[in-house]
PDB file of N, CA and C in Angstrom:
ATOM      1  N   UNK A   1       0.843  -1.173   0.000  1.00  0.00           N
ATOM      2  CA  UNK A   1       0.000   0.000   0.000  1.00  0.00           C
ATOM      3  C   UNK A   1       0.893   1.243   0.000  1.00  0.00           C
ATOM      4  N   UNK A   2       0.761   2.319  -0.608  1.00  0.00           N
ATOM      5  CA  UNK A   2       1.051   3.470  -0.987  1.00  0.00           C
ATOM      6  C   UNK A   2       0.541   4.502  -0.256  1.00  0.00           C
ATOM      7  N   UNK A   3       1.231   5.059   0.725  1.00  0.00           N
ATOM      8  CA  UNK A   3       0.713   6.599   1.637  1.00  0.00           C
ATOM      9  C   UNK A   3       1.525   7.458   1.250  1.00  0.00           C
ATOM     10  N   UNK A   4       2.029   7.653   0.021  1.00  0.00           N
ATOM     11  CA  UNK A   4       3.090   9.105  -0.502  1.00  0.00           C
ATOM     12  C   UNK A   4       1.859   9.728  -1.438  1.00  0.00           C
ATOM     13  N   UNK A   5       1.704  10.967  -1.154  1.00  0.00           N
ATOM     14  CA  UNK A   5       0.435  11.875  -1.901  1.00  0.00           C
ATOM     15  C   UNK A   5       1.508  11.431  -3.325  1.00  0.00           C
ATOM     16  N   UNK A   6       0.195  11.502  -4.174  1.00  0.00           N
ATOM     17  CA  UNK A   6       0.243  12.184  -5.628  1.00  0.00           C
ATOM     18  C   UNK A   6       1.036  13.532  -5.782  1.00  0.00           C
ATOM     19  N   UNK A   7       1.444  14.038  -6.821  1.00  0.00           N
ATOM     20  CA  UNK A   7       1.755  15.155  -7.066  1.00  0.00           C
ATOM     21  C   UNK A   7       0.402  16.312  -7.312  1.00  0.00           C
ATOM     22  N   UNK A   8      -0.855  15.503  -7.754  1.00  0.00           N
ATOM     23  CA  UNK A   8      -2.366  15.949  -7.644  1.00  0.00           C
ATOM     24  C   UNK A   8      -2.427  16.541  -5.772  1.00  0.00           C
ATOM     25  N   UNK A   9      -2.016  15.722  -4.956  1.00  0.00           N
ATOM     26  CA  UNK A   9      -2.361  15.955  -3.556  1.00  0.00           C
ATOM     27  C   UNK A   9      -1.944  16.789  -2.992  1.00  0.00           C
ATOM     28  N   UNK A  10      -0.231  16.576  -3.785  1.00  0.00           N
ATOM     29  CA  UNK A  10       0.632  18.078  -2.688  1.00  0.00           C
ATOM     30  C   UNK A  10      -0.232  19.096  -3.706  1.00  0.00           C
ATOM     31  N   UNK A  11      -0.367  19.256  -4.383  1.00  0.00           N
ATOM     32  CA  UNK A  11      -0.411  20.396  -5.249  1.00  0.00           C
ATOM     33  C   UNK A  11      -2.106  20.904  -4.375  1.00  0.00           C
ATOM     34  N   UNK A  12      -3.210  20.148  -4.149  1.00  0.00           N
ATOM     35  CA  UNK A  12      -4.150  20.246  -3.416  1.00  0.00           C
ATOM     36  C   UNK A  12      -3.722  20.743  -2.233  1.00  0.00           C
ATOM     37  N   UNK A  13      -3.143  19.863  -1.612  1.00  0.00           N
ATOM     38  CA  UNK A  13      -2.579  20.748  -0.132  1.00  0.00           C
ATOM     39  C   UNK A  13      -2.018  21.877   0.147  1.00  0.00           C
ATOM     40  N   UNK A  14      -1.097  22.497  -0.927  1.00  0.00           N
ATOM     41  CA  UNK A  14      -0.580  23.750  -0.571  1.00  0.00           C
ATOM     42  C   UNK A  14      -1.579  24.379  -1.041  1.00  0.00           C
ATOM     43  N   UNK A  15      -2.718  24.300  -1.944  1.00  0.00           N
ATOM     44  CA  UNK A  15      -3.770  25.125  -2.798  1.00  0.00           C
ATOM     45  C   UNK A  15      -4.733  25.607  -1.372  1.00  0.00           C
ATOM     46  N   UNK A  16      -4.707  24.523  -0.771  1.00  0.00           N
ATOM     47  CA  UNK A  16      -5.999  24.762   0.455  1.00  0.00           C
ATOM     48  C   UNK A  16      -5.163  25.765   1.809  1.00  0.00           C
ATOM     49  N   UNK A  17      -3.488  25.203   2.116  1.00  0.00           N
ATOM     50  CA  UNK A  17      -2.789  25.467   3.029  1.00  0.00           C
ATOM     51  C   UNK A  17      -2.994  26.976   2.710  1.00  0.00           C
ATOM     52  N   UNK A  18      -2.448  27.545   1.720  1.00  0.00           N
ATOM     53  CA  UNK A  18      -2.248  28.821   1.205  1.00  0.00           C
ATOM     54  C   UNK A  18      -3.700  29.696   1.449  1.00  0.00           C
ATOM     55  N   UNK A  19      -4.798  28.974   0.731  1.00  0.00           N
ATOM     56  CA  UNK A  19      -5.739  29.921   1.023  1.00  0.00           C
ATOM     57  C   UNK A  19      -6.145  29.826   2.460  1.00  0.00           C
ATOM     58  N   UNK A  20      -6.317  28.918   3.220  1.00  0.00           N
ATOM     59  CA  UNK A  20      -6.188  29.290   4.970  1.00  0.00           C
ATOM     60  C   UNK A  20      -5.634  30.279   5.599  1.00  0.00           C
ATOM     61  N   UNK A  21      -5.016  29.878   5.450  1.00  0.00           N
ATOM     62  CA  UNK A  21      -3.418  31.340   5.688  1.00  0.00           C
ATOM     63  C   UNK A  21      -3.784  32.244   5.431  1.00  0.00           C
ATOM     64  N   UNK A  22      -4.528  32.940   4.524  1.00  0.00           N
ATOM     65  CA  UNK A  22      -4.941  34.599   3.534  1.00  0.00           C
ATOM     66  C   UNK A  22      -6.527  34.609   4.593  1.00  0.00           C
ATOM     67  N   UNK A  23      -7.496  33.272   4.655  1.00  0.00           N
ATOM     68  CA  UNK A  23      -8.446  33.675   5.143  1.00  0.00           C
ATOM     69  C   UNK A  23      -8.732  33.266   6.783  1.00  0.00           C
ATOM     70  N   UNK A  24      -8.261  32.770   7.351  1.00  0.00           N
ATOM     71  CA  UNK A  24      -8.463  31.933   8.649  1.00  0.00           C
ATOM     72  C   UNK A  24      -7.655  33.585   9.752  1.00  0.00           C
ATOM     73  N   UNK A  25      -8.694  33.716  10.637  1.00  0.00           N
ATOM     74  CA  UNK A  25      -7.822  35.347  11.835  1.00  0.00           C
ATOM     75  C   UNK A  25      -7.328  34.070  12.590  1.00  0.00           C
ATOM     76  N   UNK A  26      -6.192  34.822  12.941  1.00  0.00           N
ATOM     77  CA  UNK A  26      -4.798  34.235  13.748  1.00  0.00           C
ATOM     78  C   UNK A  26      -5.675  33.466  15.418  1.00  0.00           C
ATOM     79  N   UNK A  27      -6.841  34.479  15.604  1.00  0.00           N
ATOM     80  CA  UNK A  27      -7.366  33.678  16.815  1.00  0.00           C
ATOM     81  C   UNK A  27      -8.567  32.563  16.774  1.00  0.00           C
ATOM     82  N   UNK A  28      -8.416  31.995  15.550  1.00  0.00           N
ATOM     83  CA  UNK A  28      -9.214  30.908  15.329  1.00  0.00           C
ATOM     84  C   UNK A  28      -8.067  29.748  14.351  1.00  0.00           C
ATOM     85  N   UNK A  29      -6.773  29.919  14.766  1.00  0.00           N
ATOM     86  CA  UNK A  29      -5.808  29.023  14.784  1.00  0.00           C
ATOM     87  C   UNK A  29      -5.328  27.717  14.971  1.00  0.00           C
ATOM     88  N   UNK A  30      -5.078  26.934  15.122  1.00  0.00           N
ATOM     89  CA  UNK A  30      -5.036  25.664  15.856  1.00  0.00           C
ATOM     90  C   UNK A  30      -4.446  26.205  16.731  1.00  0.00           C
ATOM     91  N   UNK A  31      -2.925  27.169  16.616  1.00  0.00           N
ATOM     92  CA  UNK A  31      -1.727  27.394  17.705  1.00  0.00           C
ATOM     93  C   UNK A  31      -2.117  28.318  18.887  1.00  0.00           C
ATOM     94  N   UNK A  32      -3.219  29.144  18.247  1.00  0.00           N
ATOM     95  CA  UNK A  32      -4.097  29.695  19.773  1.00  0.00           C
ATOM     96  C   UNK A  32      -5.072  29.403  20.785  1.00  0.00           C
ATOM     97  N   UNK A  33      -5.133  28.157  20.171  1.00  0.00           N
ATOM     98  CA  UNK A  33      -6.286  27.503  21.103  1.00  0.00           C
ATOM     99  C   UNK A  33      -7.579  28.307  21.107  1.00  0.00           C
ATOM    100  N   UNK A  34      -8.384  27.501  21.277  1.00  0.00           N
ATOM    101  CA  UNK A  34      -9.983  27.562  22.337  1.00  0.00           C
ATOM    102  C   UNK A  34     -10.039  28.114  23.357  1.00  0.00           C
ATOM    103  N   UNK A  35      -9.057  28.255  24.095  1.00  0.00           N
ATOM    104  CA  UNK A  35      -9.464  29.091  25.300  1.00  0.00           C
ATOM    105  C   UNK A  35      -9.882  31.194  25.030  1.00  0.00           C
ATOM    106  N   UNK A  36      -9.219  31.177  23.567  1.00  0.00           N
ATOM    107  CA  UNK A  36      -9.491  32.905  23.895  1.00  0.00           C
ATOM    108  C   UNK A  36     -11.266  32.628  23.288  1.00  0.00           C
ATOM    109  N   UNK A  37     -11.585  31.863  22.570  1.00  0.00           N
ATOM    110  CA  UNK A  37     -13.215  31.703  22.669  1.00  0.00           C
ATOM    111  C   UNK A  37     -14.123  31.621  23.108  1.00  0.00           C
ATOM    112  N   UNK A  38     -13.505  31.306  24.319  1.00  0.00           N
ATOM    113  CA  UNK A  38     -14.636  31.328  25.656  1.00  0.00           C
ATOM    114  C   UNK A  38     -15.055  32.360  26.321  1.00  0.00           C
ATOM    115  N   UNK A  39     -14.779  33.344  25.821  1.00  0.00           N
ATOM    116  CA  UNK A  39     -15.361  34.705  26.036  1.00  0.00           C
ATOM    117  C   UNK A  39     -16.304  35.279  25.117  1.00  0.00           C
ATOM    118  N   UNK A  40     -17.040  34.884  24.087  1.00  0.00           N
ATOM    119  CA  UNK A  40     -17.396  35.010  22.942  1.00  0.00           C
ATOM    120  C   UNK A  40     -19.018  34.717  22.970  1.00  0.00           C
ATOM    121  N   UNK A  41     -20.323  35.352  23.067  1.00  0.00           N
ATOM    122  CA  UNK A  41     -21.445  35.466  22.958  1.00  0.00           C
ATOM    123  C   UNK A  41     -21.870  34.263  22.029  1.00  0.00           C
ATOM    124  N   UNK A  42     -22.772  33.553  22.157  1.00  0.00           N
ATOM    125  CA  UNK A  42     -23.667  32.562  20.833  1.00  0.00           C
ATOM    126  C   UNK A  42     -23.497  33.473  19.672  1.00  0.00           C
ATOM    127  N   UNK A  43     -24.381  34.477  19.422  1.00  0.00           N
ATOM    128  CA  UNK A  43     -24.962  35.236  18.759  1.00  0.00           C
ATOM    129  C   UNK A  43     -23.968  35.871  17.640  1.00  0.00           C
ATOM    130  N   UNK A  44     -22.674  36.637  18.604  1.00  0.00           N
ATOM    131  CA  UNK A  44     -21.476  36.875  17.841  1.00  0.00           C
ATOM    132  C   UNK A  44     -20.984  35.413  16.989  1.00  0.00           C
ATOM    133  N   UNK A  45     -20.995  34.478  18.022  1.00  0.00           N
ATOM    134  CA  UNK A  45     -20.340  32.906  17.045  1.00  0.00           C
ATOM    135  C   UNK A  45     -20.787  32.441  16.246  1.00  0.00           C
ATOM    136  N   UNK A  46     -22.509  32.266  16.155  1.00  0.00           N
ATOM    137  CA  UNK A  46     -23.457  32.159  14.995  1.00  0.00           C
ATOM    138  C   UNK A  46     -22.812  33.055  13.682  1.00  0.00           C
ATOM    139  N   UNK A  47     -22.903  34.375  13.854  1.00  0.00           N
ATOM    140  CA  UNK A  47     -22.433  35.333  12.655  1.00  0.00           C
ATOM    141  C   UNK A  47     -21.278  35.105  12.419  1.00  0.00           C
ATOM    142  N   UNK A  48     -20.846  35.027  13.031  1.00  0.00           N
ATOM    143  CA  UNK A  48     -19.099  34.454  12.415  1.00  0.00           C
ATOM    144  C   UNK A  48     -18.944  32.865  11.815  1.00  0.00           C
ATOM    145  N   UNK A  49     -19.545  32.338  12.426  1.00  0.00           N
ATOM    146  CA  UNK A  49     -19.566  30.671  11.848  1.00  0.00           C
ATOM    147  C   UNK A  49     -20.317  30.853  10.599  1.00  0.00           C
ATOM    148  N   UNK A  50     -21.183  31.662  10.135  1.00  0.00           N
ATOM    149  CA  UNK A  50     -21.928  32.080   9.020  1.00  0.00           C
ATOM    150  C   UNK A  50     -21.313  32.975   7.914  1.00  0.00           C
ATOM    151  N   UNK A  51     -20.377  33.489   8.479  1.00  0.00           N
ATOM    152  CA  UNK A  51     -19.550  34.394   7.574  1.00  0.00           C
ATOM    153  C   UNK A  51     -18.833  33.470   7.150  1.00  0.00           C
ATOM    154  N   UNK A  52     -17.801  32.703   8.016  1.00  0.00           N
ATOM    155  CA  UNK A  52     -17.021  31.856   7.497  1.00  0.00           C
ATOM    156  C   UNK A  52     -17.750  30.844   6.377  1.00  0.00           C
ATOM    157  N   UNK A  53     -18.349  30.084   6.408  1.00  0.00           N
ATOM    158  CA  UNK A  53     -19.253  29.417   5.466  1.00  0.00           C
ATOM    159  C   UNK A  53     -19.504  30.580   4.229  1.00  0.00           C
ATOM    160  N   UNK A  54     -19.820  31.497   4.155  1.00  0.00           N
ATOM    161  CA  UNK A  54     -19.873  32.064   3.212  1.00  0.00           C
ATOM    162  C   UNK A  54     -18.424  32.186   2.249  1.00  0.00           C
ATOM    163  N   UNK A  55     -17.283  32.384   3.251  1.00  0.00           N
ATOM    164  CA  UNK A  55     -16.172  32.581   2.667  1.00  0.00           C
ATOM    165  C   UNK A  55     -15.251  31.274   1.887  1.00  0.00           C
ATOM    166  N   UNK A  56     -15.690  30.505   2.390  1.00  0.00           N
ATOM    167  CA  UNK A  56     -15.376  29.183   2.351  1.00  0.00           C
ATOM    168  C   UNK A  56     -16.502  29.090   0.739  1.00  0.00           C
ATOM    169  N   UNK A  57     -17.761  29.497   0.307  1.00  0.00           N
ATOM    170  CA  UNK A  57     -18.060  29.067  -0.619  1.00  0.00           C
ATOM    171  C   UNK A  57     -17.819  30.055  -1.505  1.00  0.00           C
ATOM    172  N   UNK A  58     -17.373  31.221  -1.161  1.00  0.00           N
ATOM    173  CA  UNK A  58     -17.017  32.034  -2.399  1.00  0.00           C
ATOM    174  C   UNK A  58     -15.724  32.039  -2.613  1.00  0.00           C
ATOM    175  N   UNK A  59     -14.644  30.948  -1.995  1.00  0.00           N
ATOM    176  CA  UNK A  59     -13.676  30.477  -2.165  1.00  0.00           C
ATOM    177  C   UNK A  59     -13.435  29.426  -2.813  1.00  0.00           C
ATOM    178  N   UNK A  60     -14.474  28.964  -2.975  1.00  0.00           N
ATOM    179  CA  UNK A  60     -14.806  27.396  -3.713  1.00  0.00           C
ATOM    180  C   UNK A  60     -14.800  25.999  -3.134  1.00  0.00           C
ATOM    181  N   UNK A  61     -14.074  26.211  -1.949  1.00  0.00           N
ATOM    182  CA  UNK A  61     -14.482  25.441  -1.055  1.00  0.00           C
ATOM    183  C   UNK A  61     -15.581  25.289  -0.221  1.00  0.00           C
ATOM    184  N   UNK A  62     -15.763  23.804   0.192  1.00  0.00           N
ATOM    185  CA  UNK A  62     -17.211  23.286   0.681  1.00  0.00           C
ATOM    186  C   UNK A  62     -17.009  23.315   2.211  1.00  0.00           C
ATOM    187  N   UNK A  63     -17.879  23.803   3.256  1.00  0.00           N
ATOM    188  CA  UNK A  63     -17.354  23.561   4.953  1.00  0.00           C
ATOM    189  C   UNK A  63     -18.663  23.036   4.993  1.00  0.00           C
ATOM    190  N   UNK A  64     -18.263  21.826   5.781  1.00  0.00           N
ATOM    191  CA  UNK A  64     -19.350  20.548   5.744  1.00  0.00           C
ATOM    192  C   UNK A  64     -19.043  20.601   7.503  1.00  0.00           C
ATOM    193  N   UNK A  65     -19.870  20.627   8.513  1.00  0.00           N
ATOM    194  CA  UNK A  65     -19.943  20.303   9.689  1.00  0.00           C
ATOM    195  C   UNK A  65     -20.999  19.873  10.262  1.00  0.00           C
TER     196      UNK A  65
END
């Protein structure tokens, strides 16, 4: 069995890595953790979890959760 990406895959991965990077704020990071979120209203997180989804489809990518 074969676990070395395609040259199709890396080329996918830096395509997605890259646009993260341009759209993802530094405090919804992996490296900042969850804890600065816990200060954060439903209401504000709803609109933001909704924005993001938007950005994500006018990016061409799909956010499936």
């Amino acid at each position: 069995m074969d676990f070395d990406d395609t040259p199709a895959e890396v080329a996918f991965r830096a395509r997605a890595r890259a646009w993260l990077e341009e759209h993802v704020a530094p405090e919804y990071r992996a490296e900042s953790g969850a804890d600065e979120l816990a200060d954060v209203d439903r209401a504000t997180y709803g609109a933001e979890c909704r924005a993001w989804q938007r950005r994500l489809f006018d990016g061409g990518w799909a956010g499936l959760a």
